[in-house]
N, C-alpha and C. Protein backbone atom coordinates (compact mmCIF):
# COMPACT_ATOMS: atom_id res chain seq x y z
N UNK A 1 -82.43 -34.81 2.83
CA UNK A 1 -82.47 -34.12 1.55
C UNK A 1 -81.47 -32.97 1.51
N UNK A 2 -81.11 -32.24 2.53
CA UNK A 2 -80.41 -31.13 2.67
C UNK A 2 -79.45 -31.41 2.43
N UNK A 3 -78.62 -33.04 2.91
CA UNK A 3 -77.10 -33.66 2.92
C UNK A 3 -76.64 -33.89 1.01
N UNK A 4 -78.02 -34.11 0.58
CA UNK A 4 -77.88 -34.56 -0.77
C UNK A 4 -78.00 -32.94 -1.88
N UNK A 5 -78.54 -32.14 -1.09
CA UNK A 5 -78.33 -30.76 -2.14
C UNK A 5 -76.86 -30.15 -2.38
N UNK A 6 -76.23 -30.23 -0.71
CA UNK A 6 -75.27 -29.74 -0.49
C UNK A 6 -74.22 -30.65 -0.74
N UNK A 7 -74.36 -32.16 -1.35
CA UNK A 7 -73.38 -32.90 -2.14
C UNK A 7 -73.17 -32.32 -3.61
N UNK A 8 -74.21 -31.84 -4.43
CA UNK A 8 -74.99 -31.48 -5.78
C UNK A 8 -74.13 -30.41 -5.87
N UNK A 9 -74.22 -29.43 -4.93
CA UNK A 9 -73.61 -27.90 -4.98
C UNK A 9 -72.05 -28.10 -4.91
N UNK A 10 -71.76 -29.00 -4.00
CA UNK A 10 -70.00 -29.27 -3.84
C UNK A 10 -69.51 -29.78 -4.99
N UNK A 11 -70.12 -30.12 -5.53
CA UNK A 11 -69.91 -31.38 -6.96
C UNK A 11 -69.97 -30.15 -8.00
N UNK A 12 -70.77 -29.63 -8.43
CA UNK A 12 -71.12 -28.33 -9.30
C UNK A 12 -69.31 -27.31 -9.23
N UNK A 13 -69.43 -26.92 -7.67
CA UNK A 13 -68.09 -26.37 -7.49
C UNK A 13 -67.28 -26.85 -8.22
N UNK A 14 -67.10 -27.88 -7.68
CA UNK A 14 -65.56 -28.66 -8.23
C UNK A 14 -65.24 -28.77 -9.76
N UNK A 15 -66.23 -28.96 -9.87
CA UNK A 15 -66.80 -29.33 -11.85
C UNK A 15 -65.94 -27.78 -12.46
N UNK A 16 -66.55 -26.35 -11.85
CA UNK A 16 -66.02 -25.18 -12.15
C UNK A 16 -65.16 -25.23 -11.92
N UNK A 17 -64.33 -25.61 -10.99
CA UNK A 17 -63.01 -24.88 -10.29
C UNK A 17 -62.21 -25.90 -11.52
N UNK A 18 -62.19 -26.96 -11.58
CA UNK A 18 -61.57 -28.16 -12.57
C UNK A 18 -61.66 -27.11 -14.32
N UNK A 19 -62.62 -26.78 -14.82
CA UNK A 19 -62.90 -26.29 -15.92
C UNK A 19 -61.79 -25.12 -16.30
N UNK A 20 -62.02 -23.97 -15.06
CA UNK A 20 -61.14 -22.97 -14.65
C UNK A 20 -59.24 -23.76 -14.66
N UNK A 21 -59.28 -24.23 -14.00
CA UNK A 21 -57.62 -24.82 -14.29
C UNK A 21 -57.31 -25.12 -15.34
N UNK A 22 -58.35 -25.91 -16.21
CA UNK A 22 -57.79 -26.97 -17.29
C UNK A 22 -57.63 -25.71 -18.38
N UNK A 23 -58.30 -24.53 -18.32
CA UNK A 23 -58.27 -23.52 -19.27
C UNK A 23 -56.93 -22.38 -18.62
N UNK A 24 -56.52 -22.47 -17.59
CA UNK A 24 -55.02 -21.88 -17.23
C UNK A 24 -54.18 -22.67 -17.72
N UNK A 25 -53.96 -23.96 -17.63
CA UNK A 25 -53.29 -24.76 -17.80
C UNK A 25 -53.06 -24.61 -19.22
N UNK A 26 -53.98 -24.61 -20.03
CA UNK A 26 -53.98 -24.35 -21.77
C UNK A 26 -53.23 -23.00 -21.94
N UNK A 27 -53.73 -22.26 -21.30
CA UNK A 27 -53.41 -21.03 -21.80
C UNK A 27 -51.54 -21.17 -21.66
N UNK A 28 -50.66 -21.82 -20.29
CA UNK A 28 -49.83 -21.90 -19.84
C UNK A 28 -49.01 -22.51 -21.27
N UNK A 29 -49.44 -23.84 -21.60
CA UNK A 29 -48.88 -24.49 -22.82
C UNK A 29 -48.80 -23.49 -23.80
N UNK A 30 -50.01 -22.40 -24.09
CA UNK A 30 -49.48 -21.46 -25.31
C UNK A 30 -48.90 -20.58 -25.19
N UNK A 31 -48.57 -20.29 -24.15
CA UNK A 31 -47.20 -19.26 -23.91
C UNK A 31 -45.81 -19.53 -23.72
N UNK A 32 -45.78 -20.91 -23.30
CA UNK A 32 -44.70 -21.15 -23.12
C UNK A 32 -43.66 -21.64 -24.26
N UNK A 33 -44.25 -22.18 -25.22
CA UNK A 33 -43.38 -22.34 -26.64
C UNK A 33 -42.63 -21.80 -27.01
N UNK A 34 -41.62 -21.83 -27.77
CA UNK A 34 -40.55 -20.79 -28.39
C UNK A 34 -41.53 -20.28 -29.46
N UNK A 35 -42.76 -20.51 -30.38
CA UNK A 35 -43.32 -19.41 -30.99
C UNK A 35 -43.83 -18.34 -30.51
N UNK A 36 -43.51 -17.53 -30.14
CA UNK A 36 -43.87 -16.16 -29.51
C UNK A 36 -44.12 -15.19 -30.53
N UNK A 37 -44.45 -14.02 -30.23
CA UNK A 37 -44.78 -12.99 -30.67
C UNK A 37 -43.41 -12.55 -31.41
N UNK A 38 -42.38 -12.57 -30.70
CA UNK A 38 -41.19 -12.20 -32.24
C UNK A 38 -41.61 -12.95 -33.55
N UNK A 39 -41.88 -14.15 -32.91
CA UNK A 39 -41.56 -15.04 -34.25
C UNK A 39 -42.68 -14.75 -35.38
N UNK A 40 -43.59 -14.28 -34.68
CA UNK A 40 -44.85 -13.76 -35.62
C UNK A 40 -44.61 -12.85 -36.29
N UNK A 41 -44.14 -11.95 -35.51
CA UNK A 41 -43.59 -10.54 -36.17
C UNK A 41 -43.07 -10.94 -37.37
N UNK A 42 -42.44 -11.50 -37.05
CA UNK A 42 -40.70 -11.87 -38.51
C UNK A 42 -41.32 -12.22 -39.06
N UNK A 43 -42.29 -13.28 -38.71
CA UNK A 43 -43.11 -14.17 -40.21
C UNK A 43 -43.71 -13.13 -40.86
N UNK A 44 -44.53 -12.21 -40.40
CA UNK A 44 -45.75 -10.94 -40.97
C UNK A 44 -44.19 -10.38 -41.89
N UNK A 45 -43.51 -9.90 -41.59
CA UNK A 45 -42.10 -9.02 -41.89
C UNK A 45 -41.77 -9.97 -43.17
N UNK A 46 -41.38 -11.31 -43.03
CA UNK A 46 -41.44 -11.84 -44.36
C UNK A 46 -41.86 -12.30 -45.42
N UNK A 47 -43.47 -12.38 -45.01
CA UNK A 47 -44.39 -12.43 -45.96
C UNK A 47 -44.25 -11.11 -46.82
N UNK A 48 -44.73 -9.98 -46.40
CA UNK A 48 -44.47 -8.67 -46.78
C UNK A 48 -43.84 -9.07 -47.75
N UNK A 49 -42.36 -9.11 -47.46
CA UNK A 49 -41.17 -8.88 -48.42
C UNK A 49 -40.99 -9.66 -49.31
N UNK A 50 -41.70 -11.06 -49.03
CA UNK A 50 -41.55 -12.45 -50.26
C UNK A 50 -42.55 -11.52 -51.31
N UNK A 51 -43.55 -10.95 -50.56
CA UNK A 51 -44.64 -10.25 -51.44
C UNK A 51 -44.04 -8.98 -52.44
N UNK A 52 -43.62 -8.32 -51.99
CA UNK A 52 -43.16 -7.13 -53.00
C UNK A 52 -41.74 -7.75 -53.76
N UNK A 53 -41.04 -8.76 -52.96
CA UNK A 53 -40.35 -9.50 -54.11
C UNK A 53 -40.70 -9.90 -55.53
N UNK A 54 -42.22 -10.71 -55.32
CA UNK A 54 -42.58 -11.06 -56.27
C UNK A 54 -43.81 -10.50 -57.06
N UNK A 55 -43.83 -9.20 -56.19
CA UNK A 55 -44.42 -8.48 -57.29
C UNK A 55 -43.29 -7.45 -58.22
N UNK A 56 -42.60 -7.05 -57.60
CA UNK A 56 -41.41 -6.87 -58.48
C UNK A 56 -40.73 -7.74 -59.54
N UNK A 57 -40.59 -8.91 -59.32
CA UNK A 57 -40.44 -9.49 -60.42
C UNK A 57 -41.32 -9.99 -61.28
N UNK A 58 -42.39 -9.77 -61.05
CA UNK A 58 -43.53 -10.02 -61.95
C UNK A 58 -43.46 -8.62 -63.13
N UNK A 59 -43.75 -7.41 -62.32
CA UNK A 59 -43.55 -6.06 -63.17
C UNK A 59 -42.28 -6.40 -64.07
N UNK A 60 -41.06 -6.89 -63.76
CA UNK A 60 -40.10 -6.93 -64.55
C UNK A 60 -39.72 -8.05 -65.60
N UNK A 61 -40.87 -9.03 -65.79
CA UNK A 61 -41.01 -9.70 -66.51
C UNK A 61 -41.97 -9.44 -67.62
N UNK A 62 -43.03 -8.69 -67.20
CA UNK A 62 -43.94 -7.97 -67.85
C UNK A 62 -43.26 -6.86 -68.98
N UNK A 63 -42.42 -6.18 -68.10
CA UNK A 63 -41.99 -4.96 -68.78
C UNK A 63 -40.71 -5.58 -70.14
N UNK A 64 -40.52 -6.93 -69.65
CA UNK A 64 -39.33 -7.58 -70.84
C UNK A 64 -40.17 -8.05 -71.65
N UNK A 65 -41.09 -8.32 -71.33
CA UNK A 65 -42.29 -9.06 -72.48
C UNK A 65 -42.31 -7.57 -73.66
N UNK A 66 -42.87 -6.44 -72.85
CA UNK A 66 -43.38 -5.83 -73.77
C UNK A 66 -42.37 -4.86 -74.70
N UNK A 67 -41.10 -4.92 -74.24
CA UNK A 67 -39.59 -3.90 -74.83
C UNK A 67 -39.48 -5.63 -75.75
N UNK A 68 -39.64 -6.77 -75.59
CA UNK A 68 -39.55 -7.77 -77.01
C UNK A 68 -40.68 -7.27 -78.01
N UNK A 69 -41.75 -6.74 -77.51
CA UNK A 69 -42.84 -6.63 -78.50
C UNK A 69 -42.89 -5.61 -78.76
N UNK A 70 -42.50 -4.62 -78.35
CA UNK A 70 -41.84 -3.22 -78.88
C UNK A 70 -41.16 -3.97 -80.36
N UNK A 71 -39.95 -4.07 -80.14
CA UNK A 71 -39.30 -4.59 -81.36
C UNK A 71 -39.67 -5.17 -82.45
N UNK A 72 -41.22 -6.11 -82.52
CA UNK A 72 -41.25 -6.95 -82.94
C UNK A 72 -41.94 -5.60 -83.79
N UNK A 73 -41.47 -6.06 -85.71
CA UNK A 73 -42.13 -5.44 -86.32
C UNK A 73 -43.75 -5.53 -86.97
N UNK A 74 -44.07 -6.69 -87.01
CA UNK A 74 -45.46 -6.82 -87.56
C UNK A 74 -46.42 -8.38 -86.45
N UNK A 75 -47.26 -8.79 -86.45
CA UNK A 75 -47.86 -9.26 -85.68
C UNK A 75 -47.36 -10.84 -85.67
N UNK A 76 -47.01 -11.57 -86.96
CA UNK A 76 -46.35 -12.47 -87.15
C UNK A 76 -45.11 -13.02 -86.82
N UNK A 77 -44.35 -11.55 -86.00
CA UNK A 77 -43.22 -11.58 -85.20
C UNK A 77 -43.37 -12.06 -83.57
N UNK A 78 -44.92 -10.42 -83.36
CA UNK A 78 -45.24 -11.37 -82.17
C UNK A 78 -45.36 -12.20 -81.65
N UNK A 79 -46.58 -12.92 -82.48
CA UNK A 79 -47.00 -14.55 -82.61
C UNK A 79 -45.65 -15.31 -81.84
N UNK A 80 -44.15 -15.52 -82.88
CA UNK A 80 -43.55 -15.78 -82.87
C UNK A 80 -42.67 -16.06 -81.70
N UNK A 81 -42.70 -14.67 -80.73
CA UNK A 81 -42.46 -14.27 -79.49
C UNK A 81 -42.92 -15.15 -78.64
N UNK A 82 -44.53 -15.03 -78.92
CA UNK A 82 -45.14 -15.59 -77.81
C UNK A 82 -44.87 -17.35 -77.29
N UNK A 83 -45.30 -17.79 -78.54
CA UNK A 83 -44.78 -19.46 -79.00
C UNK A 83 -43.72 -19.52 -78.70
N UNK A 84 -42.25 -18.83 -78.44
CA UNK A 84 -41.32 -19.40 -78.21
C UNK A 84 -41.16 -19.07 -76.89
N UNK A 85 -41.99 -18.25 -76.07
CA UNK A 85 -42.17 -18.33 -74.64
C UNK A 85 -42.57 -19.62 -74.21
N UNK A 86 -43.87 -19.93 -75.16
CA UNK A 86 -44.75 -20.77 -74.64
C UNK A 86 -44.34 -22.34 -74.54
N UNK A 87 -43.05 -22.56 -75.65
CA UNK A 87 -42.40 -23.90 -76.06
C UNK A 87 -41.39 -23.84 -75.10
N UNK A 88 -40.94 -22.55 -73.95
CA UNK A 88 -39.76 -23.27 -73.45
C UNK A 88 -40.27 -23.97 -72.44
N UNK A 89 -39.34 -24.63 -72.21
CA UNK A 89 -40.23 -25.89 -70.81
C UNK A 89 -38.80 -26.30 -70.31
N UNK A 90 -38.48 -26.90 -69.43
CA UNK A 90 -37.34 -27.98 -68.96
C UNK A 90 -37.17 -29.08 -69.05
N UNK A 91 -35.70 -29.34 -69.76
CA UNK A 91 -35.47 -30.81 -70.89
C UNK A 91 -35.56 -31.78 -69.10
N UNK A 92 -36.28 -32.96 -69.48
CA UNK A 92 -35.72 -33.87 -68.66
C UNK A 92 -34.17 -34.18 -68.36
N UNK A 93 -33.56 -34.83 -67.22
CA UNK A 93 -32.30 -35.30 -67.85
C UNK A 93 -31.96 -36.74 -68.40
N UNK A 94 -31.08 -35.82 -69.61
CA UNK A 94 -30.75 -37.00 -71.00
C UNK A 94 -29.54 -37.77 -70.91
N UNK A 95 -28.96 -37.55 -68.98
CA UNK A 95 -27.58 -37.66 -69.14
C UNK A 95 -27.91 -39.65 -68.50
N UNK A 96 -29.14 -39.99 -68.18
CA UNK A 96 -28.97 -40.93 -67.96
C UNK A 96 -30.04 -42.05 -69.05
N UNK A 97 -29.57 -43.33 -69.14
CA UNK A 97 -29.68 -44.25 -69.78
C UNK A 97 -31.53 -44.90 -69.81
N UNK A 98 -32.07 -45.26 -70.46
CA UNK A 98 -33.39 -46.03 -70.60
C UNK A 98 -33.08 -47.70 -69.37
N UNK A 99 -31.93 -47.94 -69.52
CA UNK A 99 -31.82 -48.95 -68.54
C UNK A 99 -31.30 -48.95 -66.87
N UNK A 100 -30.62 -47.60 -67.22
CA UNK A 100 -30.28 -47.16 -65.62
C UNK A 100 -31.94 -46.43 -64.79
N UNK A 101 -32.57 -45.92 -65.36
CA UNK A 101 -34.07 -45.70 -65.08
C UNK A 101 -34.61 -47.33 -64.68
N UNK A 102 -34.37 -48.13 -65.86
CA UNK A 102 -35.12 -49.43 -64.70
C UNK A 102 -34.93 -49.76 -63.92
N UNK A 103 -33.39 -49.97 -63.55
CA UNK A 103 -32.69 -50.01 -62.43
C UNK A 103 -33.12 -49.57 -61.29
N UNK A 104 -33.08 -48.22 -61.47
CA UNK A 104 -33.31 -47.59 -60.26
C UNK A 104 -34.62 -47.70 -59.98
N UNK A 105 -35.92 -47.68 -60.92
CA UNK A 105 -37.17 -47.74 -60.42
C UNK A 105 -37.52 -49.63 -60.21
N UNK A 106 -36.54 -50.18 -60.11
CA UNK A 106 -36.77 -51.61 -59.85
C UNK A 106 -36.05 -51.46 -58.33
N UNK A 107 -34.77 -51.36 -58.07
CA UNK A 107 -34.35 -51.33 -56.97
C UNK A 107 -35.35 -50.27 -55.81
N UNK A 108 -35.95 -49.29 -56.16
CA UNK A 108 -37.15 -48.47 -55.19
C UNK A 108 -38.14 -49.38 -55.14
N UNK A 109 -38.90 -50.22 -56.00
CA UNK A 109 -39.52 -50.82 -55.97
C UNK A 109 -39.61 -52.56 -54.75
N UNK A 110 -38.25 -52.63 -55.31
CA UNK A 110 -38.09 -53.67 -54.71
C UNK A 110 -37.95 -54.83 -55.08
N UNK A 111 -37.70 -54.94 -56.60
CA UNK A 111 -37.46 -56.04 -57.82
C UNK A 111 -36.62 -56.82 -57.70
């Protein structure tokens, strides 16, 4: 019985010592990458700045909205303002043909 405890306990060891490596070993893979801690930095550094980018241009779109509605003399002007914000959109392009579109979505296809 003694030969078989002291198999149990050697076995237990090993089990730890194995657990212990496989978690150095991990740790080894995440240090060793080229993403490091600079690269984090820079990313934090350019989030920031994409951020006050676009809150700056948000304020300055705001502030053109309201120097148009400054101007505008009565509410029917506004209106006017607003709707022609609201109608601009981006033309498809018109430079190509109703049959060059089949074309091409037949040849992707596989027609």
């Amino acid at each position: 019985m003694e030969w078989m405890e002291c198999m149990k306990e050697t076995e237990r060891r090993i089990r730890e010592l194995l657990g212990v490596i496989e978690k150095e070993r991990g740790k080894e893979r995440k240090v060793r990458g080229w993403w490091d801690r600079e690269c984090r930095e820079k990313r934090g550094v350019l989030r920031e700045w994409r951020k006050e980018l676009c809150e700056a241009k948000k304020r300055e779109e705001n502030e053109r909205w309201e120097r148009k509605v400054e101007v505008a003399r009565n509410e029917s002007q506004v209106w006017e303002i607003v709707n022609g914000e609201r109608k601009r959109r981006k033309e498809i392009n018109k430079g190509i043909e109703m049959k060059e579109w089949e074309d091409i979505s037949k040849s992707c296809w596989g027609a």
